[in-house]
C-alpha atoms as a PDB file:
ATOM      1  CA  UNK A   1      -3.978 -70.982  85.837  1.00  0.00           C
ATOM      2  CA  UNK A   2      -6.694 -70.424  83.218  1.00  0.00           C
ATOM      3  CA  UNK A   3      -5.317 -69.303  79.926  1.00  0.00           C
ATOM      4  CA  UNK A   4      -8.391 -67.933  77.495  1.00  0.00           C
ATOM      5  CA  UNK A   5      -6.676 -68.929  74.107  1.00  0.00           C
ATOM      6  CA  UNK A   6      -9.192 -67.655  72.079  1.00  0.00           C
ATOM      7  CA  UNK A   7      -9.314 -64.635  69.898  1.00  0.00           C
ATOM      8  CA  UNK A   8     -11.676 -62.235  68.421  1.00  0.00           C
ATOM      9  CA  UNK A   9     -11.433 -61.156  65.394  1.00  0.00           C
ATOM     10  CA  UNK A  10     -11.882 -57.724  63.823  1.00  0.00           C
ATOM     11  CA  UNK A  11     -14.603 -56.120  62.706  1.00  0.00           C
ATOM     12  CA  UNK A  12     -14.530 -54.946  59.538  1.00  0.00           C
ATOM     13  CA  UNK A  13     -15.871 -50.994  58.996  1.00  0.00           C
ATOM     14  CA  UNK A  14     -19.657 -50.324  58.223  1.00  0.00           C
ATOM     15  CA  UNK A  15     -18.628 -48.870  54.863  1.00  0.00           C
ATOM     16  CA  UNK A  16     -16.539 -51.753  53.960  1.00  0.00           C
ATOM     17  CA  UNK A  17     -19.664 -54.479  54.406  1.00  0.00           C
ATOM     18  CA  UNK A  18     -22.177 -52.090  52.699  1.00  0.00           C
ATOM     19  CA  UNK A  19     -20.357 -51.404  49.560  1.00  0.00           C
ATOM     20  CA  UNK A  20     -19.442 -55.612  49.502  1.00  0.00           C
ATOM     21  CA  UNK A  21     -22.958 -55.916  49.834  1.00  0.00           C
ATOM     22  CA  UNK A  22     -23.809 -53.661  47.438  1.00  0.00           C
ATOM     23  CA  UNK A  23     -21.583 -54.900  44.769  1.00  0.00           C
ATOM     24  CA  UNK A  24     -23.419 -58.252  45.607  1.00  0.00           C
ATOM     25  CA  UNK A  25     -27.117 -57.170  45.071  1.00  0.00           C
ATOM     26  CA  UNK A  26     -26.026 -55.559  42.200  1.00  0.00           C
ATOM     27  CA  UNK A  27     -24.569 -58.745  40.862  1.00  0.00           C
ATOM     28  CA  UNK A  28     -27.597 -61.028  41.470  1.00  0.00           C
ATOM     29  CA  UNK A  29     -29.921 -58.543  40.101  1.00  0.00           C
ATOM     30  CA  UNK A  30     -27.866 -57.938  36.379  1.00  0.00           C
ATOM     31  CA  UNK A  31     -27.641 -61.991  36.328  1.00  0.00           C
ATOM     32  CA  UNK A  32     -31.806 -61.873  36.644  1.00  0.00           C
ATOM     33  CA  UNK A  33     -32.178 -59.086  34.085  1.00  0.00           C
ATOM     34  CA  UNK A  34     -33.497 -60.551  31.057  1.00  0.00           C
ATOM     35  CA  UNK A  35     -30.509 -60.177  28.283  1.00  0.00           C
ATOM     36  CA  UNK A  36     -32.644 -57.890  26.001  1.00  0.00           C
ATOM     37  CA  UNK A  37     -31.829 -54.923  28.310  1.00  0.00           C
ATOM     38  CA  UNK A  38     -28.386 -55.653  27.880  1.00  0.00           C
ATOM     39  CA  UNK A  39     -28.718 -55.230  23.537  1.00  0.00           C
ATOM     40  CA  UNK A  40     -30.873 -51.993  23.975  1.00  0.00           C
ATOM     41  CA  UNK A  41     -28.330 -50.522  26.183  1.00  0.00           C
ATOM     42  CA  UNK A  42     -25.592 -51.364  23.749  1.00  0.00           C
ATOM     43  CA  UNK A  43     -27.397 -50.530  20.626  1.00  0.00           C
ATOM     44  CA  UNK A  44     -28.171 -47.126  22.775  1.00  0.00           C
ATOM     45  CA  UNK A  45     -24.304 -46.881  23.410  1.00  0.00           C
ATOM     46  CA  UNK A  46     -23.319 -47.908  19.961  1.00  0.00           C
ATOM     47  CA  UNK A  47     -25.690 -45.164  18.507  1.00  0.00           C
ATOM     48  CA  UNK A  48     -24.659 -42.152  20.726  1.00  0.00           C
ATOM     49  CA  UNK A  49     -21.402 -41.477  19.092  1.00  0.00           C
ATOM     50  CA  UNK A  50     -22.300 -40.817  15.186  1.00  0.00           C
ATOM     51  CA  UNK A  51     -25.873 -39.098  16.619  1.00  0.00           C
ATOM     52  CA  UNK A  52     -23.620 -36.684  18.958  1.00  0.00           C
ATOM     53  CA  UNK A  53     -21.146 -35.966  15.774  1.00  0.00           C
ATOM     54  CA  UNK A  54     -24.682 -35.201  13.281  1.00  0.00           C
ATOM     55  CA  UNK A  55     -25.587 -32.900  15.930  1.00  0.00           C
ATOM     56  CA  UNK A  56     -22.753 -30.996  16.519  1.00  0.00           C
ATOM     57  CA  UNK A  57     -21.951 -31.227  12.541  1.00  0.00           C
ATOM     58  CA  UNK A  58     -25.546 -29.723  12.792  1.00  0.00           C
ATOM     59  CA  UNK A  59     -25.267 -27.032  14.886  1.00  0.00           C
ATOM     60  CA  UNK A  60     -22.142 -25.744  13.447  1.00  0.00           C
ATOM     61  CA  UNK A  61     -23.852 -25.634   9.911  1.00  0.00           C
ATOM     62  CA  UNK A  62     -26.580 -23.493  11.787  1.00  0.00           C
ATOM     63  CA  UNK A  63     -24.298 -21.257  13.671  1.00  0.00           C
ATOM     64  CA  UNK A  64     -22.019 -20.204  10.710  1.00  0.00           C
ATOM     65  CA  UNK A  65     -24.974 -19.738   8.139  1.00  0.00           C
ATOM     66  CA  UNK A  66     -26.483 -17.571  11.054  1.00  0.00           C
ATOM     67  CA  UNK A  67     -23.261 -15.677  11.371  1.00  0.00           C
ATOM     68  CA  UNK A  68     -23.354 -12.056   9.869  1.00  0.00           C
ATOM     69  CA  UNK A  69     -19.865 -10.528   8.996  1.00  0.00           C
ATOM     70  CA  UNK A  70     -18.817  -7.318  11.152  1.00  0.00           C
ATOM     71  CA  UNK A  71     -19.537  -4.311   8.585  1.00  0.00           C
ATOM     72  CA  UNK A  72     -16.115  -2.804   7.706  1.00  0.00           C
ATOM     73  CA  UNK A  73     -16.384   0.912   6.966  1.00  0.00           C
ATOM     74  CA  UNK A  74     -13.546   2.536   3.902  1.00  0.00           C
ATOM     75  CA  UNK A  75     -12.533   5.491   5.462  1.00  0.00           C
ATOM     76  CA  UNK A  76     -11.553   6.451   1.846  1.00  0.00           C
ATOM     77  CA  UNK A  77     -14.308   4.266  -0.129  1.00  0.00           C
ATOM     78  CA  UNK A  78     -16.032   7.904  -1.018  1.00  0.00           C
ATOM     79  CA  UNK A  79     -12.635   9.251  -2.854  1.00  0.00           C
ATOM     80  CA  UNK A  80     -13.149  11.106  -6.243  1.00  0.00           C
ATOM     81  CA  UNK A  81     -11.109   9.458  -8.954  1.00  0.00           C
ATOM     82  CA  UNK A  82      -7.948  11.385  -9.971  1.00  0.00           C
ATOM     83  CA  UNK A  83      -8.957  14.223 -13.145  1.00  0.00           C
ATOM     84  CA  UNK A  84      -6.594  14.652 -15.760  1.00  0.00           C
ATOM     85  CA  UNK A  85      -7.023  18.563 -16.326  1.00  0.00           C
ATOM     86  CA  UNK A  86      -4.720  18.693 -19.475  1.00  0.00           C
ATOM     87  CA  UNK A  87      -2.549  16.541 -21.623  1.00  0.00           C
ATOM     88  CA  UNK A  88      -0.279  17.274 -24.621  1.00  0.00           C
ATOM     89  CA  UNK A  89       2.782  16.554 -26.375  1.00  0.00           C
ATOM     90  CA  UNK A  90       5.493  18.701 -27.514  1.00  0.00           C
ATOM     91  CA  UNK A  91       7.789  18.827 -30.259  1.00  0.00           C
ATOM     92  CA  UNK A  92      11.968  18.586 -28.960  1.00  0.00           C
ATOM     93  CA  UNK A  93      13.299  20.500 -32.144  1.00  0.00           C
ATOM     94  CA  UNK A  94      14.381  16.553 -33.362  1.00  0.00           C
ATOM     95  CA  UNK A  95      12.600  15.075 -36.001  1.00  0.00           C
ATOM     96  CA  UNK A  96      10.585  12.134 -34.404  1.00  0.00           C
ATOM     97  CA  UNK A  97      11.416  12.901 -31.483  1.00  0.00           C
ATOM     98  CA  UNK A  98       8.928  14.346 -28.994  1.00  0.00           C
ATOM     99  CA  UNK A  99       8.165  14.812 -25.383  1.00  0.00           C
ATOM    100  CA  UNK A 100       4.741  14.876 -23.190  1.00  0.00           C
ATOM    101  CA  UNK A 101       3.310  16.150 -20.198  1.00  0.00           C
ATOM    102  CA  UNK A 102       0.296  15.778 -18.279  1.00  0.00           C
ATOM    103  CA  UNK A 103      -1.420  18.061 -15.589  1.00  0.00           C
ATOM    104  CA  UNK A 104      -3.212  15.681 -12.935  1.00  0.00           C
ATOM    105  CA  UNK A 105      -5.364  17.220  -9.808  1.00  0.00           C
ATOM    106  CA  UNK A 106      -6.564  15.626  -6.579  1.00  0.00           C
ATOM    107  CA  UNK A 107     -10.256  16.793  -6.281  1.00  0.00           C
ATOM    108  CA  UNK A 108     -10.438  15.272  -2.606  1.00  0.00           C
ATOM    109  CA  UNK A 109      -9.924  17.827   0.183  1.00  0.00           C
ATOM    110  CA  UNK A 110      -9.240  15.271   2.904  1.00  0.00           C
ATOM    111  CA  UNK A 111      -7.729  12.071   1.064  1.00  0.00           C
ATOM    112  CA  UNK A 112      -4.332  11.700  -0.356  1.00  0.00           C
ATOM    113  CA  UNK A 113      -3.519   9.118  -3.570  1.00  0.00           C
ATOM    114  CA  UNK A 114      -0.350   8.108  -1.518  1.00  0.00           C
ATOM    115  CA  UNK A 115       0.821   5.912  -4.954  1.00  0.00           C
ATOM    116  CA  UNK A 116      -0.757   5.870  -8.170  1.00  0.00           C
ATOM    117  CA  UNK A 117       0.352   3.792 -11.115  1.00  0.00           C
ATOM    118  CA  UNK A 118       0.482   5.920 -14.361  1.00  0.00           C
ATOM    119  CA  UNK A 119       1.205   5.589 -18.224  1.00  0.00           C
ATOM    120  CA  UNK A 120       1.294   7.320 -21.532  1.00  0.00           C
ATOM    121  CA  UNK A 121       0.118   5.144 -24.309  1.00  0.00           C
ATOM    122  CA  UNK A 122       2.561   3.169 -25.358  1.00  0.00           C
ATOM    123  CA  UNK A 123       4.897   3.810 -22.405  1.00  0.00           C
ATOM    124  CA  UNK A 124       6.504   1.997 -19.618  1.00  0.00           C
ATOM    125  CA  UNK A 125       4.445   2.457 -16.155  1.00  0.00           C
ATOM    126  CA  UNK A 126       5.573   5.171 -13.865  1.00  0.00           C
ATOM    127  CA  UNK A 127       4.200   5.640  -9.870  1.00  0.00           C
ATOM    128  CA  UNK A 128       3.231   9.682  -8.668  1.00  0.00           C
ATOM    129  CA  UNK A 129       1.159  10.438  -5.735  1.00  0.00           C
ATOM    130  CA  UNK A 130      -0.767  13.472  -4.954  1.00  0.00           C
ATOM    131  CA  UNK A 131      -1.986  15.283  -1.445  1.00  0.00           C
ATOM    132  CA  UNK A 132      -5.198  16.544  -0.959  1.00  0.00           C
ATOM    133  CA  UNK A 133      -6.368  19.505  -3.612  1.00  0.00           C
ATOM    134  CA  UNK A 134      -3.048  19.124  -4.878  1.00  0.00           C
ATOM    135  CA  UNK A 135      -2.407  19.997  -8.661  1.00  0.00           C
ATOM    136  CA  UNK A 136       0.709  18.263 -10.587  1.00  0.00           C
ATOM    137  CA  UNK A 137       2.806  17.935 -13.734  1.00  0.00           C
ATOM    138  CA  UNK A 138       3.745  14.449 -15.193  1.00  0.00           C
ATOM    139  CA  UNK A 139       6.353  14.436 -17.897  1.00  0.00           C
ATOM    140  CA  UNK A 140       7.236  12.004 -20.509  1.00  0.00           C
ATOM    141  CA  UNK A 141      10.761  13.667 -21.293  1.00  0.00           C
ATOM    142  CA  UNK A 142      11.320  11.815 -24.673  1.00  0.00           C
ATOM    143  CA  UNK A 143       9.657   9.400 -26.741  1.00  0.00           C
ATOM    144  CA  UNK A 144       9.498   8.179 -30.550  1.00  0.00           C
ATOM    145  CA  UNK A 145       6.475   7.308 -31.782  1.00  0.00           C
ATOM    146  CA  UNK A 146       5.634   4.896 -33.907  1.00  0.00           C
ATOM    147  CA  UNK A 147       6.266   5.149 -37.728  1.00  0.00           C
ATOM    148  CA  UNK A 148       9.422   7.182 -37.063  1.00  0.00           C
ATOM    149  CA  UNK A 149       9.787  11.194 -38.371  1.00  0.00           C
ATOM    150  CA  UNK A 150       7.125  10.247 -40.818  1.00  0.00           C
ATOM    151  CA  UNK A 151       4.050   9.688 -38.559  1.00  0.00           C
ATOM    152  CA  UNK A 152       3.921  13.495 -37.592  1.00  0.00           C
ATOM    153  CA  UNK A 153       3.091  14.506 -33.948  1.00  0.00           C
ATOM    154  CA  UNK A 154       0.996  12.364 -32.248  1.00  0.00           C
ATOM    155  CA  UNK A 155      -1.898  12.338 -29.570  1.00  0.00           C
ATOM    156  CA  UNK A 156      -0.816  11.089 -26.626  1.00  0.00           C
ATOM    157  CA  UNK A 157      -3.442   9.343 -23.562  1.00  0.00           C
ATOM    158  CA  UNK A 158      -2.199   8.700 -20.125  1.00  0.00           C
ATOM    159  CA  UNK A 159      -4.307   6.146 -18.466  1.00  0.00           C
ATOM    160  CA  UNK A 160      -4.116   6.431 -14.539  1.00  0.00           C
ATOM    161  CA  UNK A 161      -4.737   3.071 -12.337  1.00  0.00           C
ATOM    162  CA  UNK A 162      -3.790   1.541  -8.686  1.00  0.00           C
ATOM    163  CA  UNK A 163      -4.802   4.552  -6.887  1.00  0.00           C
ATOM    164  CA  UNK A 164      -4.257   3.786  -3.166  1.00  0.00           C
ATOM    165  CA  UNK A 165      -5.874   6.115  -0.797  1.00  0.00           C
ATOM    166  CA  UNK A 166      -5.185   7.075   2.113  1.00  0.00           C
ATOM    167  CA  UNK A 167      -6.312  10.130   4.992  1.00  0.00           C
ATOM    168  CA  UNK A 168      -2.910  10.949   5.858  1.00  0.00           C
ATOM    169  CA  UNK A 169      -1.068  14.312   4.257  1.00  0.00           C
ATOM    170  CA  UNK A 170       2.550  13.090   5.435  1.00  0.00           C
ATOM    171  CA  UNK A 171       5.222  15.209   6.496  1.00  0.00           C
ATOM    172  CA  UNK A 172       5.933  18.317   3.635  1.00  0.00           C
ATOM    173  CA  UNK A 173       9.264  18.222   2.678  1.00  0.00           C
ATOM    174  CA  UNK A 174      10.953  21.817   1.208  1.00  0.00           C
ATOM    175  CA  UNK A 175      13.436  22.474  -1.412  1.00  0.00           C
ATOM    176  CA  UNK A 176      14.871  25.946  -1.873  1.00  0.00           C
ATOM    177  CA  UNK A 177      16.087  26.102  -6.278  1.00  0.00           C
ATOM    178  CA  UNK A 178      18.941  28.394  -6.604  1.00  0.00           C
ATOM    179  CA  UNK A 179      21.333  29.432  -9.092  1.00  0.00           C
ATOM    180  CA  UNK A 180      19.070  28.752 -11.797  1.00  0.00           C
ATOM    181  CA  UNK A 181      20.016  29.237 -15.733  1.00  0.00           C
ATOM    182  CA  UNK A 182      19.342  28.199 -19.081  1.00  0.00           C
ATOM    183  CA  UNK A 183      20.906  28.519 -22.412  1.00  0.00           C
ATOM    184  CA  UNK A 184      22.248  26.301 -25.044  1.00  0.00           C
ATOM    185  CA  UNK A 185      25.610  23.965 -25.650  1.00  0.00           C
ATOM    186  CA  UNK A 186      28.011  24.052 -28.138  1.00  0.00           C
ATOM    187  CA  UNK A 187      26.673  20.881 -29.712  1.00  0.00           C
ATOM    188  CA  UNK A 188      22.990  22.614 -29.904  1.00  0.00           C
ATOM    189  CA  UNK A 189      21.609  21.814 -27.233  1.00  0.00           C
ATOM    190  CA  UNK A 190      19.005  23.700 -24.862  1.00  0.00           C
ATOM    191  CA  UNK A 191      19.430  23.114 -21.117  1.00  0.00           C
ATOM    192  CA  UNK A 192      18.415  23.954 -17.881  1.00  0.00           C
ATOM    193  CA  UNK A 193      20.812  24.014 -14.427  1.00  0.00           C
ATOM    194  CA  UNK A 194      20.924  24.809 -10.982  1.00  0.00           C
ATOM    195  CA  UNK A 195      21.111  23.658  -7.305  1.00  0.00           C
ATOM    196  CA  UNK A 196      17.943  21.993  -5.142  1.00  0.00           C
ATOM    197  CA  UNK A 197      18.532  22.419  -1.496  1.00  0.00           C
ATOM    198  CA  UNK A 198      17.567  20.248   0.448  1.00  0.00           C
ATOM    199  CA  UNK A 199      15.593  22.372   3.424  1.00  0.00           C
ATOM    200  CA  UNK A 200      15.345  19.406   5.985  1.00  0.00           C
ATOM    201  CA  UNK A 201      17.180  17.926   8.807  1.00  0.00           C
ATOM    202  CA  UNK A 202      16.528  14.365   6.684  1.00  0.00           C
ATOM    203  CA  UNK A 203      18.564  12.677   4.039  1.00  0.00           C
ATOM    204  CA  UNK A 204      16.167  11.604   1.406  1.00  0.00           C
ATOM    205  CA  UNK A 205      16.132   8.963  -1.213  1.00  0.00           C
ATOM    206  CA  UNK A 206      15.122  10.273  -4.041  1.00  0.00           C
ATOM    207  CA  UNK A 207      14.369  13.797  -5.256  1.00  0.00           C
ATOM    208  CA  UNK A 208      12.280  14.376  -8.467  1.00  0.00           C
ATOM    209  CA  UNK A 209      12.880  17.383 -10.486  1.00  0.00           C
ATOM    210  CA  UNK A 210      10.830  18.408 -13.017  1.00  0.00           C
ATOM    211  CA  UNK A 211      11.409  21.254 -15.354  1.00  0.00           C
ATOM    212  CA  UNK A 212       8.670  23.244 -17.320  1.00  0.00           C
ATOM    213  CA  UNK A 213       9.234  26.186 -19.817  1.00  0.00           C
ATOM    214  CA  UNK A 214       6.874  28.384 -21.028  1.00  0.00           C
ATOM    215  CA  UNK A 215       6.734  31.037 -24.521  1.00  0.00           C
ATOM    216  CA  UNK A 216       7.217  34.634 -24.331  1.00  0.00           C
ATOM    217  CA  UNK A 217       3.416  35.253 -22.462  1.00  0.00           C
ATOM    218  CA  UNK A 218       4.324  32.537 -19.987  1.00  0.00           C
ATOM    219  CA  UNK A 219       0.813  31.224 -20.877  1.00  0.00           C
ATOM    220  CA  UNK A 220       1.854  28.351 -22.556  1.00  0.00           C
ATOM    221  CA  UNK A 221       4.249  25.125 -22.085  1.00  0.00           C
ATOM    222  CA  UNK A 222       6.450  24.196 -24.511  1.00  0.00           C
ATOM    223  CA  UNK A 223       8.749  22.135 -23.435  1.00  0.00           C
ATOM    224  CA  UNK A 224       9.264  19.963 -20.352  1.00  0.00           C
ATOM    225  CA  UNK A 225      12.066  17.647 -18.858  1.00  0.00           C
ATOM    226  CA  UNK A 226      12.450  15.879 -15.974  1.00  0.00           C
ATOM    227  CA  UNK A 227      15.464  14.266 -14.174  1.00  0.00           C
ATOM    228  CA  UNK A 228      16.038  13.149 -10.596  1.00  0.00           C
ATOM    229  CA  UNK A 229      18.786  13.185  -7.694  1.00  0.00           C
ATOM    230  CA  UNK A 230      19.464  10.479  -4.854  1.00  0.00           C
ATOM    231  CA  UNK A 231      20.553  10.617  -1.771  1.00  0.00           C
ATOM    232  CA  UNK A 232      20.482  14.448  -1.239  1.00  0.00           C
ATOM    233  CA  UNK A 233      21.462  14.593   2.657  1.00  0.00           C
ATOM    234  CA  UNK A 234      20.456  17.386   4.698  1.00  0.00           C
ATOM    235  CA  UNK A 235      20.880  20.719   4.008  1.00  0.00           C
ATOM    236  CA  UNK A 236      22.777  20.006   0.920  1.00  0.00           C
ATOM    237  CA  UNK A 237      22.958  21.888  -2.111  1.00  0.00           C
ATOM    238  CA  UNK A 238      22.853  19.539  -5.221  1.00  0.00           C
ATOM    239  CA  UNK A 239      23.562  20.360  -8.927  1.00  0.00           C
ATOM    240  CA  UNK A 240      21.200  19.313 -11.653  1.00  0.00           C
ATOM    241  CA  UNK A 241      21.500  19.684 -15.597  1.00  0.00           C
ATOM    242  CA  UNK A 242      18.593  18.656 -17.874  1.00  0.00           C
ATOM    243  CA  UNK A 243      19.130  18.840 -21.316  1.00  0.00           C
ATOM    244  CA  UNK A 244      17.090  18.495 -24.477  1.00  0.00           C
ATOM    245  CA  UNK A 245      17.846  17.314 -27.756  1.00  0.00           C
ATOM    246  CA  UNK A 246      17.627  20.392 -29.544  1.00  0.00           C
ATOM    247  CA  UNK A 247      17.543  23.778 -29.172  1.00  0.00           C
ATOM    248  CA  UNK A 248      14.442  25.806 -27.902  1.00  0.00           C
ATOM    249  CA  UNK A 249      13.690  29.289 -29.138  1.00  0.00           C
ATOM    250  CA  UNK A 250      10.791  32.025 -28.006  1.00  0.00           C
ATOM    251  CA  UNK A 251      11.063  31.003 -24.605  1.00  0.00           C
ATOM    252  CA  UNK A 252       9.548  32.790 -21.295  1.00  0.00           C
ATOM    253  CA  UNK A 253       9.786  31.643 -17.951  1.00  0.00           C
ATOM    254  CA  UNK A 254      11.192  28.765 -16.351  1.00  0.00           C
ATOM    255  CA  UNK A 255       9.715  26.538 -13.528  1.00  0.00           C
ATOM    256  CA  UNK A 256      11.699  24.346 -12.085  1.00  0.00           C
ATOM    257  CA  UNK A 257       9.882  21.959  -9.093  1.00  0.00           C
ATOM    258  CA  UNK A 258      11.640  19.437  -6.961  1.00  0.00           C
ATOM    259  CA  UNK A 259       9.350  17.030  -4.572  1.00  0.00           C
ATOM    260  CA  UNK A 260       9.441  13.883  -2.600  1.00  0.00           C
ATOM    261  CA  UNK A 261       6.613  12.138  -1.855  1.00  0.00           C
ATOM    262  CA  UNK A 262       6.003  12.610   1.860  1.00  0.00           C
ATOM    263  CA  UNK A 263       3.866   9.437   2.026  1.00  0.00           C
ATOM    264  CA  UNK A 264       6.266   7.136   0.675  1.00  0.00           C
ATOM    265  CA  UNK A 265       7.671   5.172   4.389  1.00  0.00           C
ATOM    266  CA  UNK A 266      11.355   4.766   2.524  1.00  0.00           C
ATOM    267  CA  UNK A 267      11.546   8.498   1.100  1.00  0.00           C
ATOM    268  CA  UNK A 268      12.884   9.359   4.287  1.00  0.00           C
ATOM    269  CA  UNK A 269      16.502   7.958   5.302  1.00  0.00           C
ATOM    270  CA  UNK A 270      17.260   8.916   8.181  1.00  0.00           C
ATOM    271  CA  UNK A 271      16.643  12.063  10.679  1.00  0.00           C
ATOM    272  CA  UNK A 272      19.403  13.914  11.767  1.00  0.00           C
ATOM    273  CA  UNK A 273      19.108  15.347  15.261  1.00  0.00           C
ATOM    274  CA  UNK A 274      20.187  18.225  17.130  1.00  0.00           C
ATOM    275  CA  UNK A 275      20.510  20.141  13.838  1.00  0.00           C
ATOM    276  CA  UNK A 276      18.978  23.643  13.655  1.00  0.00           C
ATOM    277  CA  UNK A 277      17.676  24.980  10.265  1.00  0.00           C
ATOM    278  CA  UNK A 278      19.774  27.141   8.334  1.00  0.00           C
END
């Protein structure tokens, strides 16, 4: 029998040939280029990268000297500036001793001074804050001035600064004054007592009292104190006693004022619920 030994071997794909083939041209043509086109390519290459970081260095210049910051509008930039309506110090009945008040007003009817920093001359710094229209007393219970006894009464200034404004009013907090008397201590002393109740369902931090009296026409102050109570939980009833270092004589009426800034986001405690008011 007749054996055919031989064997054919495979054909490789069309794709496979072409792209040999093409890898081949490709080859020959690159080894007939002339070598300068191989230096401008490279000096092309070797240039691109610091040209592409100018530009974009470039651009960004342009696009953030272009750029126009958003216009920000101060819902409060139109406030009037706190007015000090009335200032004055007072003699205590102690030689060199004397005490000051000040009446401040907000003359905004929409904007609140929810802290302001204040100061009589000479004076450490106290904070106050006042609601819109609002009218208030700042007292300056006791102070020496300088010189002693022998500089007579002086002229006080209160300088006002560190207003922040704000639209809000706050919550109002009440306070109910009961029991209240005056009179004067066996050691001499003129004083005024009583009980703030608290009128809220809140404990609050800190309660402000201050006290003004006024002569026989109740036209005038002439004399002023101020103290303060913390903690006063709700409903509670809370004993105060201001006294001053002397007595005081010819007096009128009495106004005592307790008050808690409502805009202060720590006056406020805690909330009791499920309490009715009493």
């Amino acid at each position: 029998m007749y054996y055919n030994t031989s064997m054919e071997l495979p054909q490789e794909p069309d794709w496979g040939f072409k792209f040999k083939r093409l890898l081949i041209t490709a080859s020959e043509q690159l080894q007939s280029s002339s070598k300068v086109w191989f230096i401008v390519l490279a000096v092309i290459a070797a240039a691109a990268i610091p040209a592409g970081y100018i530009l974009r260095s470039y651009a960004a210049k342009k696009l953030i000297s272009g750029y126009v910051l958003p216009q920000v509008t101060n819902p409060v930039a139109g406030a009037k500036s706190i007015e000090a309506l009335k200032t004055e110090t007072l003699e205590t009945g102690k030689p060199g001793v004397y005490s000051a008040y000040a009446q401040v007003r907000n003359p905004n009817a929409e904007f609140s001074a929810r802290e302001f920093t204040y100061r009589f001359a000479g004076q450490p710094e106290r904070q106050s804050y006042l609601l819109p229209g609002e009218s208030r007393f700042l007292i300056l219970p006791a102070f020496a001035p300088v010189g002693g006894a022998t500089a007579g009464k002086p002229a006080i200034q209160l300088v006002i600064d560190k207003v922040r404004w704000t639209a809000s009013t706050g919550t109002e907090v009440k306070f109910e004054v009961l029991q209240k008397q005056s009179g004067v201590t066996a050691e001499g002393n003129f004083f005024v007592e009583g009980l703030v109740k608290n009128l809220q369902a809140w404990r609050l931090r800190v309660v402000a009292v201050s006290i003004l009296v006024f002569d026989r026409q109740n036209q005038k102050i002439i004399a002023a104190n101020a103290t303060e109570m913390t903690d006063l939980v709700s409903y509670e009833s809370r004993y105060f006693r201001a006294l001053w270092p002397a007595a005081v004589t010819g007096y009128g009426q009495i106004s005592v004022i307790a008050a808690v800034n409502p805009l202060d986001p720590g006056g406020v405690l805690d909330v009791e619920e499920g309490i009715s008011p009493r």
